[in-house]
C-alpha atoms as a PDB file:
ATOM      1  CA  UNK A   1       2.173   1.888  10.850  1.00  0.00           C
ATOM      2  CA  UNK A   2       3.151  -2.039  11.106  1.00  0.00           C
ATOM      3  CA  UNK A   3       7.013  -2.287  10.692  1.00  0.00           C
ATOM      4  CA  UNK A   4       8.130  -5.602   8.814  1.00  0.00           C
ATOM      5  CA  UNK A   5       9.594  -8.320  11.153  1.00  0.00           C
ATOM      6  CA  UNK A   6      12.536  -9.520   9.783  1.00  0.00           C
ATOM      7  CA  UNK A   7      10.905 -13.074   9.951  1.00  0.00           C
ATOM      8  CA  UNK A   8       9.349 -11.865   6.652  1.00  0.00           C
ATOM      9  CA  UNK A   9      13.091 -11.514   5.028  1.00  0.00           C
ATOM     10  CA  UNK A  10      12.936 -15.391   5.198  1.00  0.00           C
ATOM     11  CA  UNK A  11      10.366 -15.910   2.510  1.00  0.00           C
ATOM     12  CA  UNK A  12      12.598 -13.530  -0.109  1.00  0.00           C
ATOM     13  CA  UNK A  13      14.685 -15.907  -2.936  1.00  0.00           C
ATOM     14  CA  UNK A  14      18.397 -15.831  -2.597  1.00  0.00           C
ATOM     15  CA  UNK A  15      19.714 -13.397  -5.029  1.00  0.00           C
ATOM     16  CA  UNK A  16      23.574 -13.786  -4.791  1.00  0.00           C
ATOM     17  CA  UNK A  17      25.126 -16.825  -6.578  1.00  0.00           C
ATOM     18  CA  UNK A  18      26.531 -19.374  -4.712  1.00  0.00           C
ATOM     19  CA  UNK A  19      30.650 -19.211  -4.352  1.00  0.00           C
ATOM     20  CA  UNK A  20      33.238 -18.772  -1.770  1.00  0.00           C
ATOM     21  CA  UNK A  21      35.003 -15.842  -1.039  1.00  0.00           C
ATOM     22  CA  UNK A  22      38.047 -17.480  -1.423  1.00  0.00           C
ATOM     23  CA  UNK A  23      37.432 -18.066  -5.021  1.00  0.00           C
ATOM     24  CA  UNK A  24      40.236 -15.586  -7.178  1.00  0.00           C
ATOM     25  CA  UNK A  25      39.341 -11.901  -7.320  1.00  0.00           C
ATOM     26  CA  UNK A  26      38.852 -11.029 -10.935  1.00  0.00           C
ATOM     27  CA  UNK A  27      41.748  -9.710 -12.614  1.00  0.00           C
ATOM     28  CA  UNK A  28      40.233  -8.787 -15.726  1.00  0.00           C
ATOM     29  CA  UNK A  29      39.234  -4.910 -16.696  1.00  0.00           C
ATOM     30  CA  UNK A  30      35.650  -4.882 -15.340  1.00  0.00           C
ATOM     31  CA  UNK A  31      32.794  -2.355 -14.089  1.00  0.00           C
ATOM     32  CA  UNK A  32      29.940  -2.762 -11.894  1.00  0.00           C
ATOM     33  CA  UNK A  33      26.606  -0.496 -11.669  1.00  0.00           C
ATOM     34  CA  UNK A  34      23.337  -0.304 -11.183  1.00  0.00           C
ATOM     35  CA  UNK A  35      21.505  -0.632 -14.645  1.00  0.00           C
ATOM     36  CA  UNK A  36      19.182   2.542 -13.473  1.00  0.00           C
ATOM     37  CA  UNK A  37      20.207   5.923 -11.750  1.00  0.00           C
ATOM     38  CA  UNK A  38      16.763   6.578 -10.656  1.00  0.00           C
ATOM     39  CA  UNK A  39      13.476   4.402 -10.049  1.00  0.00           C
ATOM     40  CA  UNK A  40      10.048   5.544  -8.892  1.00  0.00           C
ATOM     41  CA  UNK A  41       8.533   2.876  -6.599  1.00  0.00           C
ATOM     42  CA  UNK A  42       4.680   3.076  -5.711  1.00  0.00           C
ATOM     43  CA  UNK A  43       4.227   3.383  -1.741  1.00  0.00           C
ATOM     44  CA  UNK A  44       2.559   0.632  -1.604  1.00  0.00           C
ATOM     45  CA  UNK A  45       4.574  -1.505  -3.007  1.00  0.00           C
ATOM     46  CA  UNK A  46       5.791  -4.204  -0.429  1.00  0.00           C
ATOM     47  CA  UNK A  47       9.314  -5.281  -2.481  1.00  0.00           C
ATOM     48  CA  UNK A  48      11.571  -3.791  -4.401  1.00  0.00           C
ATOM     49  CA  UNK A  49      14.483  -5.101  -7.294  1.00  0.00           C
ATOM     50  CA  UNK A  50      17.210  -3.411  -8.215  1.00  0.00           C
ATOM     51  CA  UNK A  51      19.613  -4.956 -10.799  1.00  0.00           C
ATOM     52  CA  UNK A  52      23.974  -4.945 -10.409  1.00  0.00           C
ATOM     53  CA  UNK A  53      25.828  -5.625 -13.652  1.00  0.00           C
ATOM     54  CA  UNK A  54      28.825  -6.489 -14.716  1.00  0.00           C
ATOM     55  CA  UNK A  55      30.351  -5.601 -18.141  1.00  0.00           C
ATOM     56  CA  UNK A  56      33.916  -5.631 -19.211  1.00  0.00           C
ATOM     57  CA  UNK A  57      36.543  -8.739 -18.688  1.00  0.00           C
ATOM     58  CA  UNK A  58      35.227 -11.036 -15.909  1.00  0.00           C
ATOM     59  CA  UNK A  59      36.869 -13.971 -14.997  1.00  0.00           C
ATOM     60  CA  UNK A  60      37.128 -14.170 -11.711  1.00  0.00           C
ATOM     61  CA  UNK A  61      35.312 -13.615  -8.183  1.00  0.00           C
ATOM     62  CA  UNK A  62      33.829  -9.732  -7.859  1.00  0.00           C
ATOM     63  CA  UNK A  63      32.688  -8.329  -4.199  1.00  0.00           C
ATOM     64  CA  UNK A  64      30.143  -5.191  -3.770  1.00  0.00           C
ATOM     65  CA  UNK A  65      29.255  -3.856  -1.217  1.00  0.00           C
ATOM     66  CA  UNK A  66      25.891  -2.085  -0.902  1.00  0.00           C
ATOM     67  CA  UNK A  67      23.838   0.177   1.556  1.00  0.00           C
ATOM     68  CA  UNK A  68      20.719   2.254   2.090  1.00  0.00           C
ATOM     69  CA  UNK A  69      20.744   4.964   2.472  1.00  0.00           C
ATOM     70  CA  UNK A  70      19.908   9.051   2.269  1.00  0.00           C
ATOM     71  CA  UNK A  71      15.966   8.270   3.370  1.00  0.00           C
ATOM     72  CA  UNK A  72      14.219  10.915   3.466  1.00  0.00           C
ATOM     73  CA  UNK A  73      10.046  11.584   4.436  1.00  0.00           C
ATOM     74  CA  UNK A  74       7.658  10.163   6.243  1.00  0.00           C
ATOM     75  CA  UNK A  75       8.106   6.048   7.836  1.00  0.00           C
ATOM     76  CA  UNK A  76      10.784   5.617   5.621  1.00  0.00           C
ATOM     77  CA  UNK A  77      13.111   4.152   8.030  1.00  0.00           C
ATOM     78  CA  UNK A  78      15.913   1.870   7.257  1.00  0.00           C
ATOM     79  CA  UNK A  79      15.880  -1.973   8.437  1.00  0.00           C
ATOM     80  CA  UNK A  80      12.045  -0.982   9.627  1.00  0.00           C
ATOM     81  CA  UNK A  81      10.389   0.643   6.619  1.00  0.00           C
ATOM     82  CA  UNK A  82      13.198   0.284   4.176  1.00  0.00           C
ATOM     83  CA  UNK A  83      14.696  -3.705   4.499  1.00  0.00           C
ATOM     84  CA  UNK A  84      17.547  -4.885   2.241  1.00  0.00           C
ATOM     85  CA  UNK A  85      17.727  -8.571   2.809  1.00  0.00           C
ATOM     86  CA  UNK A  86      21.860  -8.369   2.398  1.00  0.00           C
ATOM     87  CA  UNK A  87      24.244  -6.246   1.586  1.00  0.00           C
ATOM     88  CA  UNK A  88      27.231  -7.902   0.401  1.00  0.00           C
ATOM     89  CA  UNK A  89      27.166  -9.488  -3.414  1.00  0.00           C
ATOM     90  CA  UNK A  90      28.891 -12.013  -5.013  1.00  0.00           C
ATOM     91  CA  UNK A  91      29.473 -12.000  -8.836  1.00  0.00           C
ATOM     92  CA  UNK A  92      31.613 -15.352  -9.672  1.00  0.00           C
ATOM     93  CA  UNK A  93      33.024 -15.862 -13.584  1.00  0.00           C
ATOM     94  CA  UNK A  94      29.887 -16.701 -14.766  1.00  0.00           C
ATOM     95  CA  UNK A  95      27.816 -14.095 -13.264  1.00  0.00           C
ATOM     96  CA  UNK A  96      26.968 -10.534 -14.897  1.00  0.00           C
ATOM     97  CA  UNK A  97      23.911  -9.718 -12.713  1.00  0.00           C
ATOM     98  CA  UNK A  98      22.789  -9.858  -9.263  1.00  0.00           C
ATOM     99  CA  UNK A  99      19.620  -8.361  -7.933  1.00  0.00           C
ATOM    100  CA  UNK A 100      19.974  -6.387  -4.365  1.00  0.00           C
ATOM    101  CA  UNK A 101      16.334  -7.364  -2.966  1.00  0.00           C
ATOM    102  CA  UNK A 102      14.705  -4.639  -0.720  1.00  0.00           C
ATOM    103  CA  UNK A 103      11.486  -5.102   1.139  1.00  0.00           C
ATOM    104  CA  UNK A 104       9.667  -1.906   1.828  1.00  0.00           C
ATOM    105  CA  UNK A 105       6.377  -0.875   3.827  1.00  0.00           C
ATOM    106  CA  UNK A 106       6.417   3.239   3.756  1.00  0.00           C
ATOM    107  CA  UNK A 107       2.412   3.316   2.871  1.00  0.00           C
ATOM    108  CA  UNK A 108       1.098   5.556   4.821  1.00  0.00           C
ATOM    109  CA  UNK A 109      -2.372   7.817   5.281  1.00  0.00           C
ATOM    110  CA  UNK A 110      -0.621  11.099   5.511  1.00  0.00           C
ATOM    111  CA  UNK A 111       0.212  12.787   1.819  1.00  0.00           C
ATOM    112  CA  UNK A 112       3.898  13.388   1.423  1.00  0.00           C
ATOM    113  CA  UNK A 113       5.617  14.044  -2.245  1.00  0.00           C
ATOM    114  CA  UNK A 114       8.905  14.339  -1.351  1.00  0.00           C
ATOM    115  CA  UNK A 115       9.904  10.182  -0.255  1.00  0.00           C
ATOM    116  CA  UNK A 116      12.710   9.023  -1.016  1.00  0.00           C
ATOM    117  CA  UNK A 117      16.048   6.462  -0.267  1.00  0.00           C
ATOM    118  CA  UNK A 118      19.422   5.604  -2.184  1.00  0.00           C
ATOM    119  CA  UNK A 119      20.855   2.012  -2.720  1.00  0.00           C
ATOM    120  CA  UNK A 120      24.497   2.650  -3.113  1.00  0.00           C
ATOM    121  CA  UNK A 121      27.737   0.616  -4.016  1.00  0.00           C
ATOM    122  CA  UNK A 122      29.921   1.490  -1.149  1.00  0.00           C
ATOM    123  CA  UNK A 123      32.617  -0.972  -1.932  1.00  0.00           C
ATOM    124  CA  UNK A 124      33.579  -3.169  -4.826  1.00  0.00           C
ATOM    125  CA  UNK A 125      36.306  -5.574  -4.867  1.00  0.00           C
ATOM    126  CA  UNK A 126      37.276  -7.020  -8.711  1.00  0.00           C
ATOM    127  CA  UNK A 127      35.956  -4.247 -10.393  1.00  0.00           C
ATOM    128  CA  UNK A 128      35.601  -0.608 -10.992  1.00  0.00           C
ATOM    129  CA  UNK A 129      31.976   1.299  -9.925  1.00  0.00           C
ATOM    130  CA  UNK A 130      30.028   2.755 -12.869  1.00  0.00           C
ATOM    131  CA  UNK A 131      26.630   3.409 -11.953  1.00  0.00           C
ATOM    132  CA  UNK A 132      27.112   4.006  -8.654  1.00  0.00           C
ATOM    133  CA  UNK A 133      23.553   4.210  -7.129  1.00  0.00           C
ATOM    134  CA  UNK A 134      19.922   4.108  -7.621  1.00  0.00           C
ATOM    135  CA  UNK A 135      17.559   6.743  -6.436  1.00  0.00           C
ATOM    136  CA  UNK A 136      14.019   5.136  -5.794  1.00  0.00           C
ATOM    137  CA  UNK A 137      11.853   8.125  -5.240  1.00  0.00           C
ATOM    138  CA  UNK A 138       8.146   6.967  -3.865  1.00  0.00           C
ATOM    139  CA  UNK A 139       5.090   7.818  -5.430  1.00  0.00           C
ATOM    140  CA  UNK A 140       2.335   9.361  -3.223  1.00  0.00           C
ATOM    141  CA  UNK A 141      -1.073   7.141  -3.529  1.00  0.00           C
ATOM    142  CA  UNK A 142      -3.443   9.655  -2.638  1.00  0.00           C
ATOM    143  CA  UNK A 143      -5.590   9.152   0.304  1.00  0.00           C
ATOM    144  CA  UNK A 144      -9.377   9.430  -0.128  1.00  0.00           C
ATOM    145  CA  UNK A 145      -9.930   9.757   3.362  1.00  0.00           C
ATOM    146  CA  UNK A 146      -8.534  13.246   4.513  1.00  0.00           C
ATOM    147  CA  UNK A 147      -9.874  14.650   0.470  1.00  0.00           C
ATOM    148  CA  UNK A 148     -13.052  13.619   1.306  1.00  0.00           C
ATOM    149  CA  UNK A 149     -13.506  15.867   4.546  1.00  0.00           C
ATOM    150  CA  UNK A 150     -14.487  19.835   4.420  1.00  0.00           C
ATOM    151  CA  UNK A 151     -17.345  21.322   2.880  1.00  0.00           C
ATOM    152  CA  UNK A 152     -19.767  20.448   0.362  1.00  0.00           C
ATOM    153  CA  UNK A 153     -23.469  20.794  -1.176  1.00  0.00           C
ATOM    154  CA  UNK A 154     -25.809  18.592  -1.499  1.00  0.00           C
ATOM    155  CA  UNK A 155     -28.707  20.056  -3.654  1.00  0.00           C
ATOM    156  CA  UNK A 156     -32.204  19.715  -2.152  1.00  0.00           C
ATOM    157  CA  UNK A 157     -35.048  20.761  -4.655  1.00  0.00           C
ATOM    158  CA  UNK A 158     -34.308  24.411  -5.320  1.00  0.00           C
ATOM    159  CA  UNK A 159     -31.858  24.537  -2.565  1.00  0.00           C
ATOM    160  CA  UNK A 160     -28.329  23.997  -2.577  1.00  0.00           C
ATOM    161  CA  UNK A 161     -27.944  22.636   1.205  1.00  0.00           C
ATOM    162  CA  UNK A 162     -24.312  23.025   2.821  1.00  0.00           C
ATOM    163  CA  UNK A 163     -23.150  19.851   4.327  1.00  0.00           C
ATOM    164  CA  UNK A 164     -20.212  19.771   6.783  1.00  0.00           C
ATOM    165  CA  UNK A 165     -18.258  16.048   6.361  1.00  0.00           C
ATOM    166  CA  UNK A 166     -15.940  15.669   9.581  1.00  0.00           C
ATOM    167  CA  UNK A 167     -13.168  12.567   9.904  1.00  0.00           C
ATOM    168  CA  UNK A 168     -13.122  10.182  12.548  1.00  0.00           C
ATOM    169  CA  UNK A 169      -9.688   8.629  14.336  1.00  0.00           C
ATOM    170  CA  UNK A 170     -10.752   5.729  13.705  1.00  0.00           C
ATOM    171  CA  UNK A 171     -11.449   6.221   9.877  1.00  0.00           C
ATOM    172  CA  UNK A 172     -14.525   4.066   9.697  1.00  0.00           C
ATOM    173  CA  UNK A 173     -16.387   6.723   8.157  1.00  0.00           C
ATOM    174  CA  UNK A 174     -17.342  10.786   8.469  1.00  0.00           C
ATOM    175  CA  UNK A 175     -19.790  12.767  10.614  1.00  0.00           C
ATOM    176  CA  UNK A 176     -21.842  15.111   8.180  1.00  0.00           C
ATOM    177  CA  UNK A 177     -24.232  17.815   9.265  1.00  0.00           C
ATOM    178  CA  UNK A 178     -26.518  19.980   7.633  1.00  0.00           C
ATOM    179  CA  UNK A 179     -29.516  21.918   8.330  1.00  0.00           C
ATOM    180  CA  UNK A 180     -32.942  21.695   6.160  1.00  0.00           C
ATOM    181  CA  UNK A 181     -35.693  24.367   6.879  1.00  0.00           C
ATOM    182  CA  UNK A 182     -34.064  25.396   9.633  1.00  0.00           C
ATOM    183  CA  UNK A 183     -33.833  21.652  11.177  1.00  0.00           C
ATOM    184  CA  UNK A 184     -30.095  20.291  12.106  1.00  0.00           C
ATOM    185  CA  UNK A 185     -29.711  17.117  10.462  1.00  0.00           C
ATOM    186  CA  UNK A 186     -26.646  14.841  11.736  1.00  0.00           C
ATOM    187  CA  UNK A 187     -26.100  11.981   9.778  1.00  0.00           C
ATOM    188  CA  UNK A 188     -23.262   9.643   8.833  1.00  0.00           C
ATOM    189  CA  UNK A 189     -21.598   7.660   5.917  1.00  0.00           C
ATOM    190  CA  UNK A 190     -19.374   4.407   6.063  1.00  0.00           C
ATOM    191  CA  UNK A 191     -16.184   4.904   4.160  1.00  0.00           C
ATOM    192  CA  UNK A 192     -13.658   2.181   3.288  1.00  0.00           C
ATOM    193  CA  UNK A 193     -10.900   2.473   0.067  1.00  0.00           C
ATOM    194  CA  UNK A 194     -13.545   1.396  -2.206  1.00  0.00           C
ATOM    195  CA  UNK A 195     -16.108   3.665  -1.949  1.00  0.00           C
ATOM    196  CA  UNK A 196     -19.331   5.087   0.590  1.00  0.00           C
ATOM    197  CA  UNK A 197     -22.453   4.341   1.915  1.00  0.00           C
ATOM    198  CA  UNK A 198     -24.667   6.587   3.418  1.00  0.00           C
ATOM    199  CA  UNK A 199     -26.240   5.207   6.294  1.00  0.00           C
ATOM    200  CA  UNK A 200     -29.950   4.478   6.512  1.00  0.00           C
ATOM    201  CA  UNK A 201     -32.764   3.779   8.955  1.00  0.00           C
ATOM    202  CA  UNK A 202     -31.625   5.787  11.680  1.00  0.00           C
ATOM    203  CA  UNK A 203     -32.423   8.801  13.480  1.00  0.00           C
ATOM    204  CA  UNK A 204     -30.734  11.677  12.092  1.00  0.00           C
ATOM    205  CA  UNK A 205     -33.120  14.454  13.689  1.00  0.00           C
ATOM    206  CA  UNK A 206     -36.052  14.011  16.143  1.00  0.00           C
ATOM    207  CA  UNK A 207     -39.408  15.628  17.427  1.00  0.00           C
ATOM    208  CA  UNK A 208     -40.204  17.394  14.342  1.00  0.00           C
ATOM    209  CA  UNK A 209     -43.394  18.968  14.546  1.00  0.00           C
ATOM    210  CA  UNK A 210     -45.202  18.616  11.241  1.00  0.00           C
ATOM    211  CA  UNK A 211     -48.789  20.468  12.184  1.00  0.00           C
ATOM    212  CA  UNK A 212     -51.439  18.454  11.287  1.00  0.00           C
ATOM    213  CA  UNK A 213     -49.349  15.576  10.205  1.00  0.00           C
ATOM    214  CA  UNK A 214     -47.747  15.303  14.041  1.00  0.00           C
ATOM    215  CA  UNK A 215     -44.256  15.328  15.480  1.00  0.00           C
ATOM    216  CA  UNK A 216     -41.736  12.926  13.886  1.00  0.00           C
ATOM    217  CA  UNK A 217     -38.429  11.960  13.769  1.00  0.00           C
ATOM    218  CA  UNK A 218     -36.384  11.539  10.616  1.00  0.00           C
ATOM    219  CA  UNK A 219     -34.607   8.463   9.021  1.00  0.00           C
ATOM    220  CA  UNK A 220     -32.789   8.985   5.483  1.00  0.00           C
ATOM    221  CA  UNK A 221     -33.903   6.296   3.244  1.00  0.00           C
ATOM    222  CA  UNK A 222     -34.683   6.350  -0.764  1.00  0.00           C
ATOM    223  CA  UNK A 223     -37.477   6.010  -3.002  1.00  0.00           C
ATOM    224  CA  UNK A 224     -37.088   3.346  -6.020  1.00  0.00           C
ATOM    225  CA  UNK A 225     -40.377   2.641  -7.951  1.00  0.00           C
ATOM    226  CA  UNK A 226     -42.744   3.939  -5.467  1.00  0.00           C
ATOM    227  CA  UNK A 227     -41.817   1.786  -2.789  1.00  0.00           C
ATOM    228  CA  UNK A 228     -39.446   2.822   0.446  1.00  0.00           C
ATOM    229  CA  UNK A 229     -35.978   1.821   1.334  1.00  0.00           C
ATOM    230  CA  UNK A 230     -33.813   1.384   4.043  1.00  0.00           C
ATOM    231  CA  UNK A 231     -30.893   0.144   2.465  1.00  0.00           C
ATOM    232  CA  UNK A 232     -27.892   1.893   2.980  1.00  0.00           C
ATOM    233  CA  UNK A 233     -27.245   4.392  -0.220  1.00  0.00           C
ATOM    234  CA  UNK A 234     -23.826   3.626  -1.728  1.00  0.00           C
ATOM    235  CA  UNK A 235     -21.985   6.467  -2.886  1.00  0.00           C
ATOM    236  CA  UNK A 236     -18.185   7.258  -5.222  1.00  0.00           C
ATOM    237  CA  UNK A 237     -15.984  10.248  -5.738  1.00  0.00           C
ATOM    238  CA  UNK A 238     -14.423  11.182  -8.673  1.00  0.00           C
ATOM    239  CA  UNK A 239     -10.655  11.352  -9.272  1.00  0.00           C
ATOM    240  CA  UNK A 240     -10.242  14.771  -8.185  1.00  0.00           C
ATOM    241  CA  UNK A 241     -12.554  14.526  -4.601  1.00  0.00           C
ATOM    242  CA  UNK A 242     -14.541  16.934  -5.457  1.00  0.00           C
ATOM    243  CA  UNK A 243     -18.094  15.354  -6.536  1.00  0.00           C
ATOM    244  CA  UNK A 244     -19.429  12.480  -4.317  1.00  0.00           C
ATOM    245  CA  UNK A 245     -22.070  10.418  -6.326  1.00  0.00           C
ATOM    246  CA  UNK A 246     -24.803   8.496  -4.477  1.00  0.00           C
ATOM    247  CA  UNK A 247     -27.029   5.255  -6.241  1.00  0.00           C
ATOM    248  CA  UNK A 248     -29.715   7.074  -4.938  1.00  0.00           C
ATOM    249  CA  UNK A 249     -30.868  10.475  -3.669  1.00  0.00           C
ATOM    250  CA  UNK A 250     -31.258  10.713  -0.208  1.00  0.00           C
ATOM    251  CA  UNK A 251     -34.358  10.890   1.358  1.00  0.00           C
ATOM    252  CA  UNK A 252     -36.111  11.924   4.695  1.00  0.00           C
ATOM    253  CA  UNK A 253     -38.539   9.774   5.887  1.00  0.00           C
ATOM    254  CA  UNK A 254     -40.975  10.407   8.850  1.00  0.00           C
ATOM    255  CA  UNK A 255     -41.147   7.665  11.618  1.00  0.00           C
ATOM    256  CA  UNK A 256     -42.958   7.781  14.640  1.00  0.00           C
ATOM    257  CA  UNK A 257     -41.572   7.826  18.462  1.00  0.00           C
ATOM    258  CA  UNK A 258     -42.128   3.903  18.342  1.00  0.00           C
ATOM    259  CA  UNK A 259     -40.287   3.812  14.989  1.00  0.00           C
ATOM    260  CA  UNK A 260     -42.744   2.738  12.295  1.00  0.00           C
ATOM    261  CA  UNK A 261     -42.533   4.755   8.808  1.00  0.00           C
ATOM    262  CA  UNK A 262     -45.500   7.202   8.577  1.00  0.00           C
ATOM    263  CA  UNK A 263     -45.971   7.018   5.247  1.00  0.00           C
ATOM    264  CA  UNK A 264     -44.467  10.644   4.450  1.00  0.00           C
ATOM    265  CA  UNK A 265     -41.032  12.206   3.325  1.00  0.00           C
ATOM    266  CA  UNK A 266     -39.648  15.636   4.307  1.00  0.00           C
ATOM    267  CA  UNK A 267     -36.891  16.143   1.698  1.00  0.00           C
ATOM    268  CA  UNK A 268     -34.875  13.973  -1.194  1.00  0.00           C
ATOM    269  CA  UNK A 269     -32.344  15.165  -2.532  1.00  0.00           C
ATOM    270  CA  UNK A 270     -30.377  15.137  -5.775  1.00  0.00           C
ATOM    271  CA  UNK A 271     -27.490  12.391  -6.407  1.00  0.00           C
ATOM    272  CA  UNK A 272     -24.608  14.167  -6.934  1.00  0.00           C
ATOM    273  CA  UNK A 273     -22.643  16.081  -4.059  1.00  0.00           C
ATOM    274  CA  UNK A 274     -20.104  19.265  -4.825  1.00  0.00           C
ATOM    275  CA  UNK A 275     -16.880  20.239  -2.699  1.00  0.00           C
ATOM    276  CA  UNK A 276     -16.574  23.890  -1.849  1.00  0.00           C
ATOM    277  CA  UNK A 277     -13.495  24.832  -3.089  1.00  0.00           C
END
């Protein structure tokens, strides 16, 4: 997690009107609030504005007062996570609305559905408090990553082969075994937000011994038109992370020791992968 500097605060507009506070305190029958009770803000969101009105007789200077607080989940940390550029609004005579400007950075890998902070009046000078607060709760952007791991099948002809997908730290991509006529097979797919690719023209199981053929080692590749690829296969989920859908199916090639294609495939499977629920 990369907290905000407070650097960044610099780049927000100005949001309270410019006056003095020695201008008169309004002595008219007035009420401030927040024009919403409750907001849902998406976690990755990096700002946030929340509207103060005023309604009711206003002809002077009014002061509020606002905090942050009540945060509750995962990184949402005030003046780290959760930044309010100021806290102390001016409405003069001629102002019935001033935005409180937050800046906010609580995206984060882990799933968590219960995220939330208050912005809160805690003072007001000129006027009575109406609307006293704002609730933002944050909306969970589900992670593919972590959804994507466990296990699944990948039909192979009339089999349906279980393949094991395993996480990395570093979440460059998963670690999948499976075995195929009794062979373990390791191989591995590149992940990033936007999708998969299942990685080609490597060794993903060696010194197979083929009888008359002779002893191989296997590359996953695909077969488009009669002709052999390399390529790496790219690959989706669906909305729920529970199919995986490759371009192609994958295939396994046979390469010799020194590495050159011999001309024969083991296996190729179907395009469409299943999570075991």
């Amino acid at each position: 997690m990369k907290y905000l500097k407070l650097l960044a605060l610099c780049l927000l507009p100005l949001s309270f009107a410019a006056c003095s506070d020695d201008d008169d305190i309004n002595g008219g029958s007035a009420t401030v609030g927040f024009t919403s009770s409750q907001i849902t803000l998406a976690e990755n969101a990096s700002s946030l504005t929340l509207p103060i009105v005023v309604e009711g007789e206003h002809n002077g200077l009014i002061k509020v007062q606002v905090a942050v607080t009540n945060l509750t989940g995962t990184s949402v940390v005030n003046d780290e996570t959760v930044i309010m550029t100021s806290g102390n609004l001016l409405f003069p005579a001629d102002v019935n609305e001033v935005n409180v400007e937050l800046r906010t950075n609580v995206n984060t890998p882990e799933d968590d559905y219960n995220r939330s902070f208050t912005v809160e009046i805690i003072a007001a000078e000129g006027a009575t408090v109406s609307t006293s607060s704002c609730v933002v709760n944050i909306q969970e952007m589900v992670d593919p990553y972590n959804n994507l791991t466990g296990n699944w099948i990948l039909p192979i002809g009339e089999n349906d082969v279980p393949v094991t997908i395993t996480g990395r730290e570093d979440r460059s991509g998963f670690d999948c075994t499976m075995e195929y006529d009794g062979v373990p097979v390791d191989w591995d797919m590149d992940y990033s937000p936007s999708g998969l690719q299942v990685v080609c023209g490597s060794v993903v199981a060696r010194d197979i011994d083929f009888g008359e053929i002779g002893v191989f080692n296997i590359q996953f590749g695909y077969v488009n038109g009669g002709y052999w690829y390399t390529d790496n296969i790219p690959a989706t989920w669906n909305e729920t992370f529970d199919t995986i859908t490759l371009d192609a199916g994958i295939t396994g090639g046979l390469y010799t020791s020194a590495g050159a294609f011999g001309g024969y495939t083991w296996f190729s499977s179907e395009t469409t992968m299943t999570k075991v629920q």
